[in-house]
C-alpha atoms as a PDB file:
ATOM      1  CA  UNK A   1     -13.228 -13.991   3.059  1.00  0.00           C
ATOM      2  CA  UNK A   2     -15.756 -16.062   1.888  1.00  0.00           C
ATOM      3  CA  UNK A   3     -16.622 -19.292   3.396  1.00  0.00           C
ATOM      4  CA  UNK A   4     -17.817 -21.202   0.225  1.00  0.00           C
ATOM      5  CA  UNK A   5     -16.543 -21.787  -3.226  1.00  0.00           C
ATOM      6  CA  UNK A   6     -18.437 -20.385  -6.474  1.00  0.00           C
ATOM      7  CA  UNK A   7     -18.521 -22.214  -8.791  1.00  0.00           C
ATOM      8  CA  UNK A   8     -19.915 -20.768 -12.264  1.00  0.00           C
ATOM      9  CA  UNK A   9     -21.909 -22.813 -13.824  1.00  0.00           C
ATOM     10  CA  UNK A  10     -23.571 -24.126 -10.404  1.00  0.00           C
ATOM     11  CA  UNK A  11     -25.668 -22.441  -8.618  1.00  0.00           C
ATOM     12  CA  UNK A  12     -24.396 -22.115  -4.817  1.00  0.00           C
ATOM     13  CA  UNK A  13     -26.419 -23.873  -2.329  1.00  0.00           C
ATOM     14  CA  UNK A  14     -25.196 -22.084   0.590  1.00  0.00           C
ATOM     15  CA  UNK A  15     -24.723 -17.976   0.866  1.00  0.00           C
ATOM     16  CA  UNK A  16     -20.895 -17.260   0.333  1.00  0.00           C
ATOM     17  CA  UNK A  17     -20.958 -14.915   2.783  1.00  0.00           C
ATOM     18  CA  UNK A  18     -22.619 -16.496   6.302  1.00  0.00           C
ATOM     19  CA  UNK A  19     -23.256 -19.954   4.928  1.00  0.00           C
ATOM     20  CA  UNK A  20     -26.912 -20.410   5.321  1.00  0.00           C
ATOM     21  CA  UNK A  21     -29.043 -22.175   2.507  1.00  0.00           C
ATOM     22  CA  UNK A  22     -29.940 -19.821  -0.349  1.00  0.00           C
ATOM     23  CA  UNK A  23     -33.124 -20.436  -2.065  1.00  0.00           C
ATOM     24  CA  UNK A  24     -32.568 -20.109  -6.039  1.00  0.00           C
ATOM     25  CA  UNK A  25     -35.408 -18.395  -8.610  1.00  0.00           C
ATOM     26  CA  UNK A  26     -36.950 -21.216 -10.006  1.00  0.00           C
ATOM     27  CA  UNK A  27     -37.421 -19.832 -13.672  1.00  0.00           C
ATOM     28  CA  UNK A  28     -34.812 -17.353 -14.946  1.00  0.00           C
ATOM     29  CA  UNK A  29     -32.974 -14.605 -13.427  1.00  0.00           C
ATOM     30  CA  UNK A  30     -29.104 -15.296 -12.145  1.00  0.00           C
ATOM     31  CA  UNK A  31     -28.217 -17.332  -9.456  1.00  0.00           C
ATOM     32  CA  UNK A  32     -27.860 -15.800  -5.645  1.00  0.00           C
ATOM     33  CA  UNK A  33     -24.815 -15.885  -4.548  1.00  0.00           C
ATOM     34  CA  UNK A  34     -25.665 -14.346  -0.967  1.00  0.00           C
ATOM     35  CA  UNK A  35     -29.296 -15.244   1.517  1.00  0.00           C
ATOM     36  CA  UNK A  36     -30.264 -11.725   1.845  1.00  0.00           C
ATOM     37  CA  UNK A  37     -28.821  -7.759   1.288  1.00  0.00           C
ATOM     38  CA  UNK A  38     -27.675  -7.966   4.394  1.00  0.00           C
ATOM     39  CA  UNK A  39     -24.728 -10.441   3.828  1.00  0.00           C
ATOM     40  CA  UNK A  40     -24.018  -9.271   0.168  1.00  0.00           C
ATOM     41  CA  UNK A  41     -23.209  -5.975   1.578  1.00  0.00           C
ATOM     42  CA  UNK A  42     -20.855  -7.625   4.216  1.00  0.00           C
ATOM     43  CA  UNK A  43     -19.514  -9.449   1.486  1.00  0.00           C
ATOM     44  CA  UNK A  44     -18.800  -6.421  -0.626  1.00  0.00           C
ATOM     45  CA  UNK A  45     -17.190  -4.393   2.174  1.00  0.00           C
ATOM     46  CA  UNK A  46     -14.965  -7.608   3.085  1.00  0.00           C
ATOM     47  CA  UNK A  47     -13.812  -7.594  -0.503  1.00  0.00           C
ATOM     48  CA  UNK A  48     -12.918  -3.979  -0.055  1.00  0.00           C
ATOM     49  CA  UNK A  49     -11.344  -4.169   2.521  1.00  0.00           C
ATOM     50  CA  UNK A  50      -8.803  -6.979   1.761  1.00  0.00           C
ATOM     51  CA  UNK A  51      -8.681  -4.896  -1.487  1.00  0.00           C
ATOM     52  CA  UNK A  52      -7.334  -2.012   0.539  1.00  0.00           C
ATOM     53  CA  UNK A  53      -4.935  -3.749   2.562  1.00  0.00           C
ATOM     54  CA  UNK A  54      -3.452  -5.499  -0.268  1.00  0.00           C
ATOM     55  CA  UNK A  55      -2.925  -2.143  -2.174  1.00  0.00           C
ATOM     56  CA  UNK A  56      -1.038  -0.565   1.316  1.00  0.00           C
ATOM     57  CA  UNK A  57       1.115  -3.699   1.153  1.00  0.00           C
ATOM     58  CA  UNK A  58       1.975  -3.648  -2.486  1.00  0.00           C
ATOM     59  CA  UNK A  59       2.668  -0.233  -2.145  1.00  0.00           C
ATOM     60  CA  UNK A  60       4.619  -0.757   0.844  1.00  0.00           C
ATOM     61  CA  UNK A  61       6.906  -3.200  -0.997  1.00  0.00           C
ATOM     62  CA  UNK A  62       7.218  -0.533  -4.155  1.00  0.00           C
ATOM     63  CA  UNK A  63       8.594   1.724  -1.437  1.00  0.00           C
ATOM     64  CA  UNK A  64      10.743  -0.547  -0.212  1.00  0.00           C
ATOM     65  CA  UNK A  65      12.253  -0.839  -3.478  1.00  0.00           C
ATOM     66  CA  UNK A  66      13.165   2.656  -3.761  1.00  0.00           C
ATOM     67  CA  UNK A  67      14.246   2.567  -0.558  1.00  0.00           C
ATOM     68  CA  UNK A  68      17.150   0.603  -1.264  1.00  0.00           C
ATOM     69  CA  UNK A  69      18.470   3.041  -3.615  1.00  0.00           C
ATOM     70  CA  UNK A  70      19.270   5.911  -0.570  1.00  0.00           C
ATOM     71  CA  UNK A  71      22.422   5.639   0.444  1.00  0.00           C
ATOM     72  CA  UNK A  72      21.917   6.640   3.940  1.00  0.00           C
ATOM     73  CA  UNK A  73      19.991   3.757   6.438  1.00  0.00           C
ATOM     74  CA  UNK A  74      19.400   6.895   8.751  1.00  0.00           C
ATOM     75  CA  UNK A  75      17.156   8.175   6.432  1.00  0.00           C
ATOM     76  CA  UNK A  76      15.819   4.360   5.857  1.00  0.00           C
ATOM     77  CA  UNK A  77      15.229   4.160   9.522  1.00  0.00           C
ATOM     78  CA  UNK A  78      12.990   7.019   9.335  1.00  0.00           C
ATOM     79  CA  UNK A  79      11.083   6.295   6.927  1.00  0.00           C
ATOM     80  CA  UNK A  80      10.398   3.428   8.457  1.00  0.00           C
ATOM     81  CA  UNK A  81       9.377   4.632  11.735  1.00  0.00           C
ATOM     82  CA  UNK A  82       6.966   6.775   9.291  1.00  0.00           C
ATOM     83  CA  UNK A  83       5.333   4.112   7.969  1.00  0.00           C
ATOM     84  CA  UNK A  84       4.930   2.737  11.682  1.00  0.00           C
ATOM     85  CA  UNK A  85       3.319   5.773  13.725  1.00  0.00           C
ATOM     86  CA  UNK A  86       1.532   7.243  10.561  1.00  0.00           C
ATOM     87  CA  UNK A  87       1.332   4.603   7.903  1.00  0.00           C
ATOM     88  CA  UNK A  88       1.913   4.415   4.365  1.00  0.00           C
ATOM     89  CA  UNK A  89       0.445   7.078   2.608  1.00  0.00           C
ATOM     90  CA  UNK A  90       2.799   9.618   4.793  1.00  0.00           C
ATOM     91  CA  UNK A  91       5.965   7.246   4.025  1.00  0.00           C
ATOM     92  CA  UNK A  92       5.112   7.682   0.394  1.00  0.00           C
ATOM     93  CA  UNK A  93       5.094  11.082   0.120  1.00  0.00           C
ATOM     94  CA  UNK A  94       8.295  11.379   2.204  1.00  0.00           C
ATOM     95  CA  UNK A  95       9.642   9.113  -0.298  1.00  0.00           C
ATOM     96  CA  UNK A  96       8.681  11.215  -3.183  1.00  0.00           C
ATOM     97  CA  UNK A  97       9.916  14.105  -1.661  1.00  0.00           C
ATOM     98  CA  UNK A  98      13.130  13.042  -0.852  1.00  0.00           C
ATOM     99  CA  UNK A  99      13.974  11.581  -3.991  1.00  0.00           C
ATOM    100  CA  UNK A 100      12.674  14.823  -6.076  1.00  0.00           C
ATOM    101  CA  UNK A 101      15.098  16.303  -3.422  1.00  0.00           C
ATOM    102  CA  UNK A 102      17.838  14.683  -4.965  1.00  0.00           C
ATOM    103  CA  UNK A 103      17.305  14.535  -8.807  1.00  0.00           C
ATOM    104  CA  UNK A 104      16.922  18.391  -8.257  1.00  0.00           C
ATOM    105  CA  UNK A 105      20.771  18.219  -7.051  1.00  0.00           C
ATOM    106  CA  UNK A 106      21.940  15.792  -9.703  1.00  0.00           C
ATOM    107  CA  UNK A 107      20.402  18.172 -12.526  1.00  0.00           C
ATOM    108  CA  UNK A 108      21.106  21.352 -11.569  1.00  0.00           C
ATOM    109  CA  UNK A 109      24.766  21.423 -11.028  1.00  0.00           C
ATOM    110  CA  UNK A 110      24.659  25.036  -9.341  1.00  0.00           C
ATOM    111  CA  UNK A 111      22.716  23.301  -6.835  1.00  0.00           C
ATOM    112  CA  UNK A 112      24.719  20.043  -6.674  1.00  0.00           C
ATOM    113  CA  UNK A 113      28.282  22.437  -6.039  1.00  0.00           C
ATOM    114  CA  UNK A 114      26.534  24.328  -3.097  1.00  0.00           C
ATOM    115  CA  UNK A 115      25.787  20.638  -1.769  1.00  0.00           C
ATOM    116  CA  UNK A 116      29.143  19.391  -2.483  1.00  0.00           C
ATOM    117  CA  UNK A 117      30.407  22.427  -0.509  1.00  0.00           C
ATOM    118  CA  UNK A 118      27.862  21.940   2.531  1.00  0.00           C
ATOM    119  CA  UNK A 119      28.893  19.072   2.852  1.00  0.00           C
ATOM    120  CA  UNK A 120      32.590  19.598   2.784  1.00  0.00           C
ATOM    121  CA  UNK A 121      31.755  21.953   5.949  1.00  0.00           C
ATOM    122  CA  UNK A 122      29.731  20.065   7.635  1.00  0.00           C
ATOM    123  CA  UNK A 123      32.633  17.182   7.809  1.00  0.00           C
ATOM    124  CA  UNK A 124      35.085  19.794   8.488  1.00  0.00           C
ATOM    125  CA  UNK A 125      32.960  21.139  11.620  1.00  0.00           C
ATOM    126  CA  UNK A 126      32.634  17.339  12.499  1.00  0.00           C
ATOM    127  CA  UNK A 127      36.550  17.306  12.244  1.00  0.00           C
ATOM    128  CA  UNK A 128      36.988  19.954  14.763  1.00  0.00           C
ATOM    129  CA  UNK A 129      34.538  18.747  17.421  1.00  0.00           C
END
């Protein structure tokens, strides 16, 4: 980030961005906070950046969350190897998928019998094998 403090109601002596003396308008006008275009433009695509990076964590976290709500850490496990090889965005909508997946069983109850049933099989072939 930046390498100096602003402060508002002093004008900075150095750039924020690089640190090199800034020379202030003498009559008017606001105060530079960066030496030239050049390092106000690194400044704003810095800020951006961290921006960025703070959103994919928060959002990370907020997945995280619902995360803890599945009751099966196989399907935890995955999602986090998702979020490893192909980031967050794909984790999220695996997320959202899965969990429309499920209030789809819990409210249709045609739906949530033929699970029920499935899965009644499925242990008894696991039984047998």
């Amino acid at each position: 980030m930046s390498t100096y403090q602003y402060q508002p109601f002093k004008p900075p002596l150095f750039c924020l961005s690089c640190g090199d003396p800034i020379r202030q308008p003498r009559r008017g006008g606001r105060y530079r906070l960066y030496c030239t275009g050049k390092c106000r433009k690194a400044a704003n695509r810095s800020t951006r950046k961290f921006e960025h990076a703070q959103a994919k964590d928060n959002l990370l976290r907020s997945l995280r969350k619902q995360w803890k709500q599945l009751d099966s850490p196989t399907t935890v496990y995955t999602l986090e190897q998702i979020v490893r090889i192909y980031g967050v965005e794909p984790a999220a909508l695996a997320t959202q998928a899965i969990i429309q997946e499920l209030e789809a069983r819990v409210k249709n109850p045609i739906i949530q019998a033929q699970f029920a049933r499935e899965i009644r099989n499925q242990m008894e072939v696991d039984e047998h094998s």
